[in-house]
N, C-alpha and C. Protein backbone atom coordinates (compact mmCIF):
# COMPACT_ATOMS: atom_id res chain seq x y z
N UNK A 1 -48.74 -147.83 -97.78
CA UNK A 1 -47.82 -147.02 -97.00
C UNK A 1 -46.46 -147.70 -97.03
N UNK A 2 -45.03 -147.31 -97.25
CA UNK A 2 -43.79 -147.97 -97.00
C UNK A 2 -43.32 -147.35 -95.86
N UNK A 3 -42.21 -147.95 -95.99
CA UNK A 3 -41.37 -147.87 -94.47
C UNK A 3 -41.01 -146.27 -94.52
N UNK A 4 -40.85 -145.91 -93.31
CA UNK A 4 -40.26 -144.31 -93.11
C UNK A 4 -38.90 -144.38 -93.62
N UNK A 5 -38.77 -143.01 -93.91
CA UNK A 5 -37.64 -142.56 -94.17
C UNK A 5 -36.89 -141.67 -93.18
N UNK A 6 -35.01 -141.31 -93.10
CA UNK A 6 -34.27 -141.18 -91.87
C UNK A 6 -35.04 -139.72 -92.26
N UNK A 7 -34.86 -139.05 -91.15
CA UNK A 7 -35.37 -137.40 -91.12
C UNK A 7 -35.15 -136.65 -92.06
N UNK A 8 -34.02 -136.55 -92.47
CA UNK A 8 -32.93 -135.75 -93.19
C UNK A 8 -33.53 -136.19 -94.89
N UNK A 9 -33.86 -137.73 -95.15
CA UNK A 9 -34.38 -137.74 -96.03
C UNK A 9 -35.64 -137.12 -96.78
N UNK A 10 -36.62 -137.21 -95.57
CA UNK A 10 -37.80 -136.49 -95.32
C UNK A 10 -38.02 -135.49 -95.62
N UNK A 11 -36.91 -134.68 -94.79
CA UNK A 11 -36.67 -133.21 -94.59
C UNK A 11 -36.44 -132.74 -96.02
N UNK A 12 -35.52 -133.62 -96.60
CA UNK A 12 -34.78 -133.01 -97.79
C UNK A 12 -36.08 -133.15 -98.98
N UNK A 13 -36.87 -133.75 -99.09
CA UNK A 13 -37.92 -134.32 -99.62
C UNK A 13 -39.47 -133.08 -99.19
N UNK A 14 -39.13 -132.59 -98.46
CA UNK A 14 -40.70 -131.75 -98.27
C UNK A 14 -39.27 -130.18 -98.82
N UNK A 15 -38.35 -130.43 -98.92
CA UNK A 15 -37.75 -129.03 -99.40
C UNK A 15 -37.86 -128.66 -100.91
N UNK A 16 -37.59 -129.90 -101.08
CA UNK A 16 -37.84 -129.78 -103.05
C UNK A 16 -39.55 -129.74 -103.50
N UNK A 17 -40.40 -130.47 -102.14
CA UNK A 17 -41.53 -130.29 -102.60
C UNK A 17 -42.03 -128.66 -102.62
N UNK A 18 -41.43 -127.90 -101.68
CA UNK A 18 -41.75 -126.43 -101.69
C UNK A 18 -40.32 -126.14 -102.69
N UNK A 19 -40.02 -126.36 -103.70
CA UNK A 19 -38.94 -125.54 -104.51
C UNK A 19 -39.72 -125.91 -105.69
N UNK A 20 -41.25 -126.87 -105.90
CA UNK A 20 -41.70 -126.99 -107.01
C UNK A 20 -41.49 -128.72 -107.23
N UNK A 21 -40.99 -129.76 -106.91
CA UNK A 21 -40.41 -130.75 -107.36
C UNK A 21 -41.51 -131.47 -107.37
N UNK A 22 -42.66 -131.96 -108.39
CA UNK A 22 -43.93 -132.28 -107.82
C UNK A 22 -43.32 -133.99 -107.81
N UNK A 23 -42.33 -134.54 -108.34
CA UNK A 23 -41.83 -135.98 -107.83
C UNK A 23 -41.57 -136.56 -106.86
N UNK A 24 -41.24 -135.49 -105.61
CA UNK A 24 -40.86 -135.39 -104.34
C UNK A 24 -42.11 -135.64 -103.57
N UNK A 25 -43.62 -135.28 -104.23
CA UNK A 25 -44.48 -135.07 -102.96
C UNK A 25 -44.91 -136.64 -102.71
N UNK A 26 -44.68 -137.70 -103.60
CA UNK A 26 -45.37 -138.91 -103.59
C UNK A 26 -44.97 -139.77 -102.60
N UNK A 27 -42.92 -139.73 -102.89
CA UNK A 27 -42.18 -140.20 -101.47
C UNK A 27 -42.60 -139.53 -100.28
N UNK A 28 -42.56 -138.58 -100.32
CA UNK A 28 -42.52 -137.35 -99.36
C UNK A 28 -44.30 -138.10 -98.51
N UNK A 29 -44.72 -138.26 -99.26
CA UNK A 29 -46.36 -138.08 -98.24
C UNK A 29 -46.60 -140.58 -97.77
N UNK A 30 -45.75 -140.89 -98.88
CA UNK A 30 -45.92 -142.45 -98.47
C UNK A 30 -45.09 -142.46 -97.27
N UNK A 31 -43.94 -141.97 -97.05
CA UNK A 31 -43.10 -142.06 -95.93
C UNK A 31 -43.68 -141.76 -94.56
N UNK A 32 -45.05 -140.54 -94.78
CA UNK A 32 -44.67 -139.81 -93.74
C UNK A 32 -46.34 -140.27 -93.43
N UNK A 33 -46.93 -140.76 -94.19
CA UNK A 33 -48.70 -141.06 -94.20
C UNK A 33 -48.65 -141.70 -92.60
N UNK A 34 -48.15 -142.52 -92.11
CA UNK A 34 -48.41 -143.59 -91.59
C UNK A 34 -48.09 -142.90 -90.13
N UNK A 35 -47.45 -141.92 -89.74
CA UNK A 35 -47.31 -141.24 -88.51
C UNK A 35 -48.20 -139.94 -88.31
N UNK A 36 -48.52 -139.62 -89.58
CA UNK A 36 -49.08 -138.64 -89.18
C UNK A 36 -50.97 -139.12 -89.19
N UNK A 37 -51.39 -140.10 -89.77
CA UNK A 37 -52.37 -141.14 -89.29
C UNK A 37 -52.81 -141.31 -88.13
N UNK A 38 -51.37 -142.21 -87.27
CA UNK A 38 -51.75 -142.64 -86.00
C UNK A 38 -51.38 -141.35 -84.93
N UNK A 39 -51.26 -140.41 -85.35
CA UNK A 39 -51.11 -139.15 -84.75
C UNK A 39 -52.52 -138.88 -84.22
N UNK A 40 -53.16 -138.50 -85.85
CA UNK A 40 -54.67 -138.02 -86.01
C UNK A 40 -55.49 -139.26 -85.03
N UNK A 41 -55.49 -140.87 -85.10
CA UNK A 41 -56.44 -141.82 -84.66
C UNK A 41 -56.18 -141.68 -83.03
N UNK A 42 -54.78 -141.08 -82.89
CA UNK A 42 -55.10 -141.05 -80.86
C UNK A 42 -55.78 -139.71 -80.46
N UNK A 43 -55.61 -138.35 -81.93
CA UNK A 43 -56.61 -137.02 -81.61
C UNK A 43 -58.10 -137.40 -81.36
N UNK A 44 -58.00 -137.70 -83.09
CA UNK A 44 -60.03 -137.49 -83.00
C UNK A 44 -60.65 -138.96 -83.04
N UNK A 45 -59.53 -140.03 -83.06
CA UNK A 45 -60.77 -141.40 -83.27
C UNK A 45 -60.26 -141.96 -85.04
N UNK A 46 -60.45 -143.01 -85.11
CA UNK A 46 -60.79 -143.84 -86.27
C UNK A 46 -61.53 -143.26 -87.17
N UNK A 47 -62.22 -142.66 -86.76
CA UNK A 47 -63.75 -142.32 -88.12
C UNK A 47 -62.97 -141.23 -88.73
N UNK A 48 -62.57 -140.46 -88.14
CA UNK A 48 -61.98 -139.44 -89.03
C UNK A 48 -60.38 -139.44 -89.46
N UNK A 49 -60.02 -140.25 -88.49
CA UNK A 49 -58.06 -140.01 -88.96
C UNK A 49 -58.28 -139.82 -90.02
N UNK A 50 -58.49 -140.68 -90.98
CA UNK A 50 -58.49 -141.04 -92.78
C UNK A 50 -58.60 -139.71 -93.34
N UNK A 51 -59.65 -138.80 -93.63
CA UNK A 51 -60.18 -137.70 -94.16
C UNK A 51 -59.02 -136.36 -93.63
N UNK A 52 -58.65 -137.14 -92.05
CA UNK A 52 -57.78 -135.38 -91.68
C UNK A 52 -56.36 -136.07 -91.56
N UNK A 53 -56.20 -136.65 -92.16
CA UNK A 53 -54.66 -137.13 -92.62
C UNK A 53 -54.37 -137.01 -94.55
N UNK A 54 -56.17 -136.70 -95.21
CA UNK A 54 -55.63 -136.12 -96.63
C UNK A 54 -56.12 -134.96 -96.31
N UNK A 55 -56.50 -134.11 -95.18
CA UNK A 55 -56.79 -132.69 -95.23
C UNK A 55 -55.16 -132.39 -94.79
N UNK A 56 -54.77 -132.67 -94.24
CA UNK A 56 -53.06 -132.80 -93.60
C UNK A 56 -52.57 -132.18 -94.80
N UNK A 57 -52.12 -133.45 -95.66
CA UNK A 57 -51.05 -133.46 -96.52
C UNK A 57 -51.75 -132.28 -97.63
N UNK A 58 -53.20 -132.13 -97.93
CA UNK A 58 -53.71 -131.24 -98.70
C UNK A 58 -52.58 -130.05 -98.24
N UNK A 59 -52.87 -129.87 -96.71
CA UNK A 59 -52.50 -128.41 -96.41
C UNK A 59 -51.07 -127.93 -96.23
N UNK A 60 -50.28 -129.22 -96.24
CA UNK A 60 -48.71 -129.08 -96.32
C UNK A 60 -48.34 -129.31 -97.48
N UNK A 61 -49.04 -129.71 -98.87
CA UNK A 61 -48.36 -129.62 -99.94
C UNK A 61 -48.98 -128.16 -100.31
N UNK A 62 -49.76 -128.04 -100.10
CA UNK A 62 -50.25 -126.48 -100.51
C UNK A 62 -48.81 -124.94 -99.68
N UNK A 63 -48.74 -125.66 -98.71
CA UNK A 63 -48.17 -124.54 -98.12
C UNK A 63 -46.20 -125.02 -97.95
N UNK A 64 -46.00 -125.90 -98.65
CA UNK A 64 -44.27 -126.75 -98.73
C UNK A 64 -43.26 -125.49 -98.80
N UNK A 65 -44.17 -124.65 -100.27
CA UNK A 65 -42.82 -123.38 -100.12
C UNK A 65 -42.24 -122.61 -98.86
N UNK A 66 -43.26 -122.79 -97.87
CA UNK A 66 -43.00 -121.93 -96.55
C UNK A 66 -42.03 -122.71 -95.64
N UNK A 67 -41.69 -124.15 -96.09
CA UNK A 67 -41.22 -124.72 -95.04
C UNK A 67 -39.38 -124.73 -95.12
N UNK A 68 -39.36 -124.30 -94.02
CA UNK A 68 -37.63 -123.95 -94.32
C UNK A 68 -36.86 -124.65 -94.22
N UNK A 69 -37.03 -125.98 -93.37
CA UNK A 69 -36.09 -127.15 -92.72
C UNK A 69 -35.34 -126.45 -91.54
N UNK A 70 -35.71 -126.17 -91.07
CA UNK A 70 -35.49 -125.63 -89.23
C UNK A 70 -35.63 -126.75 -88.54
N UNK A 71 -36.96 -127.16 -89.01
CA UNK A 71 -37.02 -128.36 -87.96
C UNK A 71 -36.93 -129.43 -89.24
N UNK A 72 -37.44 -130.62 -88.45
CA UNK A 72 -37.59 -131.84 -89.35
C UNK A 72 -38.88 -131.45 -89.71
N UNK A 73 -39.14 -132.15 -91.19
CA UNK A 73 -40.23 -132.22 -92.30
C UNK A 73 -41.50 -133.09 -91.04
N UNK A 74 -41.12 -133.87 -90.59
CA UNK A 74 -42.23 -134.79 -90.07
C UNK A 74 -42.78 -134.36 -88.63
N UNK A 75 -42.25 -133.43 -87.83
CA UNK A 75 -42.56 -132.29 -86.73
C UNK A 75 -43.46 -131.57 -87.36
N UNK A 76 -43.10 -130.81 -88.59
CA UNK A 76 -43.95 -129.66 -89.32
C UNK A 76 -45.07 -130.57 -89.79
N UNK A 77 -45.22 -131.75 -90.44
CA UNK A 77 -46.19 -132.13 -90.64
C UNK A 77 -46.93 -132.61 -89.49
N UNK A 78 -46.52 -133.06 -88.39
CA UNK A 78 -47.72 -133.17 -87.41
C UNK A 78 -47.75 -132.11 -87.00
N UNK A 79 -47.13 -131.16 -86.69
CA UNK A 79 -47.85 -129.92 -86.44
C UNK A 79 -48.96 -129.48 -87.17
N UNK A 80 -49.21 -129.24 -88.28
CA UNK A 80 -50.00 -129.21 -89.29
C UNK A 80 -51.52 -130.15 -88.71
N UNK A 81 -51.24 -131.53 -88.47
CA UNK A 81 -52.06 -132.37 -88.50
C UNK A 81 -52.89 -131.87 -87.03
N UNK A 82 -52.16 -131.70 -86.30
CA UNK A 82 -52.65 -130.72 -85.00
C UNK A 82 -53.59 -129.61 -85.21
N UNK A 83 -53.20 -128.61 -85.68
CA UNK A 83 -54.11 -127.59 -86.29
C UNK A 83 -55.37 -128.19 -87.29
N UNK A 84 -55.01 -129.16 -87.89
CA UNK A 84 -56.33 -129.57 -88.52
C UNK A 84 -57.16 -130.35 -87.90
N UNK A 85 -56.45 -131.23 -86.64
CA UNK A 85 -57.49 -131.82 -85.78
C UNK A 85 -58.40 -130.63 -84.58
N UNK A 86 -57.52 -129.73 -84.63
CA UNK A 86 -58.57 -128.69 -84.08
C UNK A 86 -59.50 -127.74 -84.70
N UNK A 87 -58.87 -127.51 -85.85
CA UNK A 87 -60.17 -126.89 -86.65
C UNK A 87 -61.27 -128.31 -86.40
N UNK A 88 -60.72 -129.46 -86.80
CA UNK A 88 -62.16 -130.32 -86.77
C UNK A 88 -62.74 -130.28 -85.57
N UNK A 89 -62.11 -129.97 -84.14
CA UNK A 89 -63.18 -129.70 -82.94
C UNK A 89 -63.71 -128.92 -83.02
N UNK A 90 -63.38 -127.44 -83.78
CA UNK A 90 -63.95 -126.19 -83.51
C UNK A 90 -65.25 -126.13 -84.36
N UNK A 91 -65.06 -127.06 -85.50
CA UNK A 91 -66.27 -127.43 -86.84
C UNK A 91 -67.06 -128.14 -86.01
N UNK A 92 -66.60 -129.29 -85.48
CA UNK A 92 -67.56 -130.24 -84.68
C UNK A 92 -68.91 -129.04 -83.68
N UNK A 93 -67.70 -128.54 -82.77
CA UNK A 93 -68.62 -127.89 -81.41
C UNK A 93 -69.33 -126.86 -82.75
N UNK A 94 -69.19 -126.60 -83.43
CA UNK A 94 -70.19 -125.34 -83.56
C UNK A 94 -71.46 -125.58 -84.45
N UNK A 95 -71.54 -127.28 -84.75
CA UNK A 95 -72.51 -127.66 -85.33
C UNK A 95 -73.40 -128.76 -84.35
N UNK A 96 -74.98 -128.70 -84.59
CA UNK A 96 -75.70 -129.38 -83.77
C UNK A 96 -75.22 -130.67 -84.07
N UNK A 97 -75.22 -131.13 -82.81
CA UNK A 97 -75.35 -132.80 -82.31
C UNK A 97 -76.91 -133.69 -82.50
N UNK A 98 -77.09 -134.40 -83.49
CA UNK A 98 -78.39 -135.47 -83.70
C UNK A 98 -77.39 -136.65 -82.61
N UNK A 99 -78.35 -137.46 -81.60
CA UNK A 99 -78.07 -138.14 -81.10
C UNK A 99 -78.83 -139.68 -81.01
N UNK A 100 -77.63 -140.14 -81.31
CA UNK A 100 -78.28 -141.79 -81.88
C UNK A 100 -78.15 -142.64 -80.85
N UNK A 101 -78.26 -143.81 -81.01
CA UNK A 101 -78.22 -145.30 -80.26
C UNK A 101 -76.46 -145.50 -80.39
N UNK A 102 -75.85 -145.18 -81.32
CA UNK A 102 -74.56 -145.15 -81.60
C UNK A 102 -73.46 -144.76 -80.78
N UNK A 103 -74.08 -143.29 -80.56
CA UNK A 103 -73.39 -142.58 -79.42
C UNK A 103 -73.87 -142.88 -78.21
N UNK A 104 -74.44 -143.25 -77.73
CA UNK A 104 -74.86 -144.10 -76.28
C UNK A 104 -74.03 -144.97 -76.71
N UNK A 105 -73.92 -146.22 -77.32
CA UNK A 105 -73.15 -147.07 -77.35
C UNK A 105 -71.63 -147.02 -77.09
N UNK A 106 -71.49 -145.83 -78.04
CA UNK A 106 -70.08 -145.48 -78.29
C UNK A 106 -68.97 -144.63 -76.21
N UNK A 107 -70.07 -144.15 -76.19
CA UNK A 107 -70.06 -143.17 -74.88
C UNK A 107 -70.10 -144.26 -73.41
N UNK A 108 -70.95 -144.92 -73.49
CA UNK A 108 -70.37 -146.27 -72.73
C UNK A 108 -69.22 -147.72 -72.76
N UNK A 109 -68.93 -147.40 -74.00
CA UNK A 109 -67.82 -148.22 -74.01
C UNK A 109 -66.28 -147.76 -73.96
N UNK A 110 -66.78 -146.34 -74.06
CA UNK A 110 -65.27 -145.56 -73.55
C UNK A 110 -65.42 -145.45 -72.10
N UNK A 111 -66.89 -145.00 -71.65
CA UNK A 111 -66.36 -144.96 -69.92
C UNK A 111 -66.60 -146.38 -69.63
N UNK A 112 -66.53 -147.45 -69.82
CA UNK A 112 -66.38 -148.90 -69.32
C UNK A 112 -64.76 -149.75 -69.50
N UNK A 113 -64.03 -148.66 -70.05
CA UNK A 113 -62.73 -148.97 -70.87
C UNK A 113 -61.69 -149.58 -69.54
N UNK A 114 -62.05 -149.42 -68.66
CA UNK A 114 -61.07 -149.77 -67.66
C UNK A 114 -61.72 -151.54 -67.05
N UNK A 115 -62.58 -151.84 -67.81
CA UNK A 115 -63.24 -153.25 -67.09
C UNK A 115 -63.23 -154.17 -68.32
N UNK A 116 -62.50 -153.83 -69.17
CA UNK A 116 -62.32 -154.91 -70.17
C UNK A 116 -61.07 -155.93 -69.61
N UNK A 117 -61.00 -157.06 -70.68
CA UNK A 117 -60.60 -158.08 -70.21
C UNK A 117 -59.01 -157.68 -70.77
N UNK A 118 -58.12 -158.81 -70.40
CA UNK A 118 -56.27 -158.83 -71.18
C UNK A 118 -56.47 -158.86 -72.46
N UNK A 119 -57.18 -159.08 -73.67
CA UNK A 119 -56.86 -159.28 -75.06
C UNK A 119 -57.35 -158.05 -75.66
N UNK A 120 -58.30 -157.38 -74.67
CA UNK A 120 -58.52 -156.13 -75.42
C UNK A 120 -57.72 -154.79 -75.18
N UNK A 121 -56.49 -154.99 -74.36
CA UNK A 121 -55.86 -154.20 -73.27
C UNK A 121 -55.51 -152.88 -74.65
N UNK A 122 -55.06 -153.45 -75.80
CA UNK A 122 -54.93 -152.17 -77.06
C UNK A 122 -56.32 -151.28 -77.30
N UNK A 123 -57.24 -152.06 -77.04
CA UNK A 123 -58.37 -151.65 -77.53
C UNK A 123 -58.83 -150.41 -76.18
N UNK A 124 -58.06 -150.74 -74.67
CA UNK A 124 -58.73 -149.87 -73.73
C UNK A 124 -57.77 -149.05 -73.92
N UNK A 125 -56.94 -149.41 -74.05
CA UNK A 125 -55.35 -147.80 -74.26
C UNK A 125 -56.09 -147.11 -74.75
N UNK A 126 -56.13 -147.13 -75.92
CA UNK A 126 -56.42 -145.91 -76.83
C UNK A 126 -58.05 -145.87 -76.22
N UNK A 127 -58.89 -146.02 -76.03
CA UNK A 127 -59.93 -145.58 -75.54
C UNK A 127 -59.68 -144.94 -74.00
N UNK A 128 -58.47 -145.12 -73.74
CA UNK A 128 -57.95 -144.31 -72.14
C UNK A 128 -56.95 -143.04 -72.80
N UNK A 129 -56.50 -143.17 -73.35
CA UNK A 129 -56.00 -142.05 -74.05
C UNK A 129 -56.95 -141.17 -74.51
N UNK A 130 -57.70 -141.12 -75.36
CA UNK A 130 -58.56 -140.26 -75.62
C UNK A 130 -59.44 -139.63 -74.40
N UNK A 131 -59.59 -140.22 -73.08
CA UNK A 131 -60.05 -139.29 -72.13
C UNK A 131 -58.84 -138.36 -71.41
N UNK A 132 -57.86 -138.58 -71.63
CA UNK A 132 -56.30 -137.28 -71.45
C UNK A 132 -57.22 -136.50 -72.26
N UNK A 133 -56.56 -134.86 -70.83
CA UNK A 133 -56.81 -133.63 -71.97
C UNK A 133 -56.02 -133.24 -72.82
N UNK A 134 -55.98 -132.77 -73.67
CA UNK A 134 -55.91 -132.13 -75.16
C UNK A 134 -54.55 -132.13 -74.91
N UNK A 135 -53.54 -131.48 -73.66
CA UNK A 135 -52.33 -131.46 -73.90
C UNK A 135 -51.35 -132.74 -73.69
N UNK A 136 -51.80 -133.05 -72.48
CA UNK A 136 -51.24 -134.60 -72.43
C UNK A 136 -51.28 -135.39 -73.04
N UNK A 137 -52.54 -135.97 -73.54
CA UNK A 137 -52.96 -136.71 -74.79
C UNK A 137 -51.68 -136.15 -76.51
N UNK A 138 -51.46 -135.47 -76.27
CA UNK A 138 -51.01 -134.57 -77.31
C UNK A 138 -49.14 -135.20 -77.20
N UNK A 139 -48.76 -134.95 -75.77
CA UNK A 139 -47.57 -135.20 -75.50
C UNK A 139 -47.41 -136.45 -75.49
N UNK A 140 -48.21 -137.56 -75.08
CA UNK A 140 -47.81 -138.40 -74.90
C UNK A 140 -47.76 -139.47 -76.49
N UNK A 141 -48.93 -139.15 -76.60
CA UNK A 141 -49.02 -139.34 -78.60
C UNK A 141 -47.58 -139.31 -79.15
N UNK A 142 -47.17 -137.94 -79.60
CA UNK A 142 -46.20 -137.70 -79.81
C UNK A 142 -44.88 -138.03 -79.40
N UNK A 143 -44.35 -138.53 -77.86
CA UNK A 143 -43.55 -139.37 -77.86
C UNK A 143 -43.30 -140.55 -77.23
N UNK A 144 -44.59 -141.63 -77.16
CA UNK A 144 -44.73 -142.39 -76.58
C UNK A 144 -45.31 -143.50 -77.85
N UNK A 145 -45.86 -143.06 -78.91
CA UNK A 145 -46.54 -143.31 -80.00
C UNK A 145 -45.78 -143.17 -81.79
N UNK A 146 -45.39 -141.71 -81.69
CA UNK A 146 -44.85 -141.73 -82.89
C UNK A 146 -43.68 -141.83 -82.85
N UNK A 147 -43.45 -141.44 -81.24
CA UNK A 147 -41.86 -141.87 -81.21
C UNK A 147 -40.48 -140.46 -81.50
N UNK A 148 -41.39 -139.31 -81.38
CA UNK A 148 -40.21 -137.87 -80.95
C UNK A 148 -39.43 -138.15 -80.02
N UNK A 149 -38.53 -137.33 -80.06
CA UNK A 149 -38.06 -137.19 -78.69
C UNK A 149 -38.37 -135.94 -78.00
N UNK A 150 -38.15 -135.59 -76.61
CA UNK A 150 -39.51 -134.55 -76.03
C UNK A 150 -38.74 -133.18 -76.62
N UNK A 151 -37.46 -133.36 -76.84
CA UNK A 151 -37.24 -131.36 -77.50
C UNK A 151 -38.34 -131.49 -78.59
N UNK A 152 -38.48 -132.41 -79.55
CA UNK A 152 -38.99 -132.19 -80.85
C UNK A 152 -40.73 -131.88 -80.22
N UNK A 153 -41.13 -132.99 -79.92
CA UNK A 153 -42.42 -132.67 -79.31
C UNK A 153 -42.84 -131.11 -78.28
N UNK A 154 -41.58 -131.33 -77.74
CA UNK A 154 -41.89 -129.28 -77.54
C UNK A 154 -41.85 -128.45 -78.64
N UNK A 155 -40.60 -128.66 -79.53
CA UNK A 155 -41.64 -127.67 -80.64
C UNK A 155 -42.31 -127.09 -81.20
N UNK A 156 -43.23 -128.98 -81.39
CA UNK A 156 -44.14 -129.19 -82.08
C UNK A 156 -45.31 -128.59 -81.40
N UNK A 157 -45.11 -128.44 -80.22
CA UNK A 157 -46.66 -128.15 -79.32
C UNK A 157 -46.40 -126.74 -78.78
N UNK A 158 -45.01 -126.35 -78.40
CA UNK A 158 -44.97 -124.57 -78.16
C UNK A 158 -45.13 -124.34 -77.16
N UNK A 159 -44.23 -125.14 -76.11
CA UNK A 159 -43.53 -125.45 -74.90
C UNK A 159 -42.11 -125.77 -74.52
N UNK A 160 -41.41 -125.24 -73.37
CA UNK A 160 -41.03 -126.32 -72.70
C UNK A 160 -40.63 -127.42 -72.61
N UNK A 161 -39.32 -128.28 -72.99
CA UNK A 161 -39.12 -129.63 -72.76
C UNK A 161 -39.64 -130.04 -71.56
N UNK A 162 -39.21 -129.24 -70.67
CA UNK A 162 -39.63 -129.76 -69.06
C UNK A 162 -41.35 -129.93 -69.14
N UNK A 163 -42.24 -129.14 -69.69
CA UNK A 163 -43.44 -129.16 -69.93
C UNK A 163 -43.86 -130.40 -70.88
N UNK A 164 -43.47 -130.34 -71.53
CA UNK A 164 -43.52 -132.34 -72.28
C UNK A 164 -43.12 -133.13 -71.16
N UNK A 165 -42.40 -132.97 -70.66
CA UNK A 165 -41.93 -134.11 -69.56
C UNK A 165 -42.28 -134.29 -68.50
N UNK A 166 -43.42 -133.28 -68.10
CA UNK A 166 -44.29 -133.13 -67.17
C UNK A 166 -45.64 -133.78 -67.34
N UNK A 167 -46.15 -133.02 -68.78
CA UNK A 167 -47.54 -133.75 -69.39
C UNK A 167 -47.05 -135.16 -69.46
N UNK A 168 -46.30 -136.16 -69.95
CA UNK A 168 -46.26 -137.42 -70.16
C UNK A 168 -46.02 -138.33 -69.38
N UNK A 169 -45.36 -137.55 -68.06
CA UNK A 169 -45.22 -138.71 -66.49
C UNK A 169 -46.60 -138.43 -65.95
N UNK A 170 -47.82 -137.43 -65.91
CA UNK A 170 -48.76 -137.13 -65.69
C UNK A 170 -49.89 -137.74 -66.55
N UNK A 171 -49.61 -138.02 -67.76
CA UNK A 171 -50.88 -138.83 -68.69
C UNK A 171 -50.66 -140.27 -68.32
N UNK A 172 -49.04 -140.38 -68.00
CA UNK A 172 -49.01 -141.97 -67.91
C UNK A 172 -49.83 -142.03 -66.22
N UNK A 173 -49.53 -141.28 -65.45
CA UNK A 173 -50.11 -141.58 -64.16
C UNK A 173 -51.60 -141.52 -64.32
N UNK A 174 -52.27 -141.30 -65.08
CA UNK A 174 -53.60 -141.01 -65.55
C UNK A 174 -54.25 -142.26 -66.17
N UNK A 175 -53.06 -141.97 -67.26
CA UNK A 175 -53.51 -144.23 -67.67
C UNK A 175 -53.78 -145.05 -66.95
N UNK A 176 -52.21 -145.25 -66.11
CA UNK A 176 -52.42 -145.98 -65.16
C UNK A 176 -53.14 -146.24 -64.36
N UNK A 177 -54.35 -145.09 -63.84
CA UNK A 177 -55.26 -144.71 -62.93
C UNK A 177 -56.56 -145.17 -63.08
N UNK A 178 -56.44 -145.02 -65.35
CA UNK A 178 -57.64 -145.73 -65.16
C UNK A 178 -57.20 -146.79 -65.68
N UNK A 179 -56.61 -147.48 -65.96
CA UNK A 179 -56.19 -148.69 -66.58
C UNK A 179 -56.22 -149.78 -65.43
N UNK A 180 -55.68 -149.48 -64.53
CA UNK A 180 -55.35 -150.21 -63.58
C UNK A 180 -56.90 -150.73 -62.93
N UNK A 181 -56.76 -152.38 -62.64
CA UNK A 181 -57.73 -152.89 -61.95
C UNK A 181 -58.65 -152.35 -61.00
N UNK A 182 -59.40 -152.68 -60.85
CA UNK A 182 -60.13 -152.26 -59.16
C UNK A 182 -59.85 -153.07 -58.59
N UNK A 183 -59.56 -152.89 -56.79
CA UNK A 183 -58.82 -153.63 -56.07
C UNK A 183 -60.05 -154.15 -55.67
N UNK A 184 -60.05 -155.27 -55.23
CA UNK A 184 -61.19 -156.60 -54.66
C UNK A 184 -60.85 -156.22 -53.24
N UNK A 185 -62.40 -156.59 -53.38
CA UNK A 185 -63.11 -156.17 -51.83
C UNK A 185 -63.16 -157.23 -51.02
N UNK A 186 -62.85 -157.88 -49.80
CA UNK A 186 -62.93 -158.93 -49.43
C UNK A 186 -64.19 -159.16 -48.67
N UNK A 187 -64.95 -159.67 -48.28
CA UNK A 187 -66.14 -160.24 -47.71
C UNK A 187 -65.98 -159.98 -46.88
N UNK A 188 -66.80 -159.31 -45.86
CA UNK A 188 -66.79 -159.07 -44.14
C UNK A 188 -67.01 -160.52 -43.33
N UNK A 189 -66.11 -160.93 -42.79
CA UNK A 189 -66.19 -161.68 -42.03
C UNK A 189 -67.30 -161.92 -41.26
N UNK A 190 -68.35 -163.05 -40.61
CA UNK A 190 -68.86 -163.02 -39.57
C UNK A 190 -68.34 -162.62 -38.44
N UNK A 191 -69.21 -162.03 -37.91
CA UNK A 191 -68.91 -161.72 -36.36
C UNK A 191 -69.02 -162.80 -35.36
């Protein structure tokens, strides 16, 4: 993955990729791999970012001619990445669940995420993030993570600035809620 590129570069780069420029899509997808990744790993998890970050770019180089530069190239591509992390819920829920030792495992160490120690504090974020619902989780990703600013992230999600700016003082109060310690109980005194 290399370093990002300024918007405009981006932008100008997913335009030639929809005018045909197949030289454009290589910059165009190394620049932009790496946000739209950690986009997907705060949606669905680690196991899948990988697979729906090349279903992503599958579906935005397939569809580049449509993209007009209205917005920035890297909005439209997480938008994109959005829609494909929900087709993958809608694939998920509509197929049976086999249930392993894995998912017990896995299912208790997300609800235990608030009693880990200081070195794992990255490791409980994002396992506290992923219990935000779908929209908050969504807002706060987007500009707390990849780093929008909240017009763009309204856009991207089909809201409201004030509604981004609502979901993300509300996910953070949520973090915080579970992030935050349990307060110690002090010993009842003898009587």
């Amino acid at each position: 993955m290399s370093e990002p590129l300024e918007e405009s570069a981006v932008t100008a780069l997913a335009l030639a990729v929809g005018r045909g420029d197949r030289s454009a899509a290589d910059p165009l997808v190394r620049s932009t791999q790496r946000d739209v990744w950690r986009f997907l790993v705060y949606l669905v998890g680690y196991a899948d970012a990988e697979d729906l970050t090349q279903e992503t770019f599958v579906r935005a180089l397939g569809s580049a001619h449509q993209f007009t530069g209205r917005h920035h190239a890297r909005s439209w591509l997480l938008a994109i990445a959005r829609h494909v992390a929900a087709d993958h819920f809608r694939a998920a829920a509509s197929r049976p669940r086999i249930v392993s030792d894995q998912d017990w495992q896995a299912t208790a160490e997300r609800s235990a995420a608030h009693h880990l120690p200081g070195p794992d504090d990255t490791v409980a974020l994002n396992l506290a993030v992923r219990t935000l619902p779908a929209a908050r989780r969504a807002a706060f990703v987007l500009t707390q993570v990849v780093g929008l600013g909240y017009a763009e992230a309204a856009a991207l999600c089909g809201c409201p600035v004030g509604t981004i700016r609502s979901r993300v003082a509300r996910a953070r109060r949520d973090l915080v809620s579970v992030l935050a310690p349990a307060p110690r109980r002090r010993p009842a005194l003898p009587r």
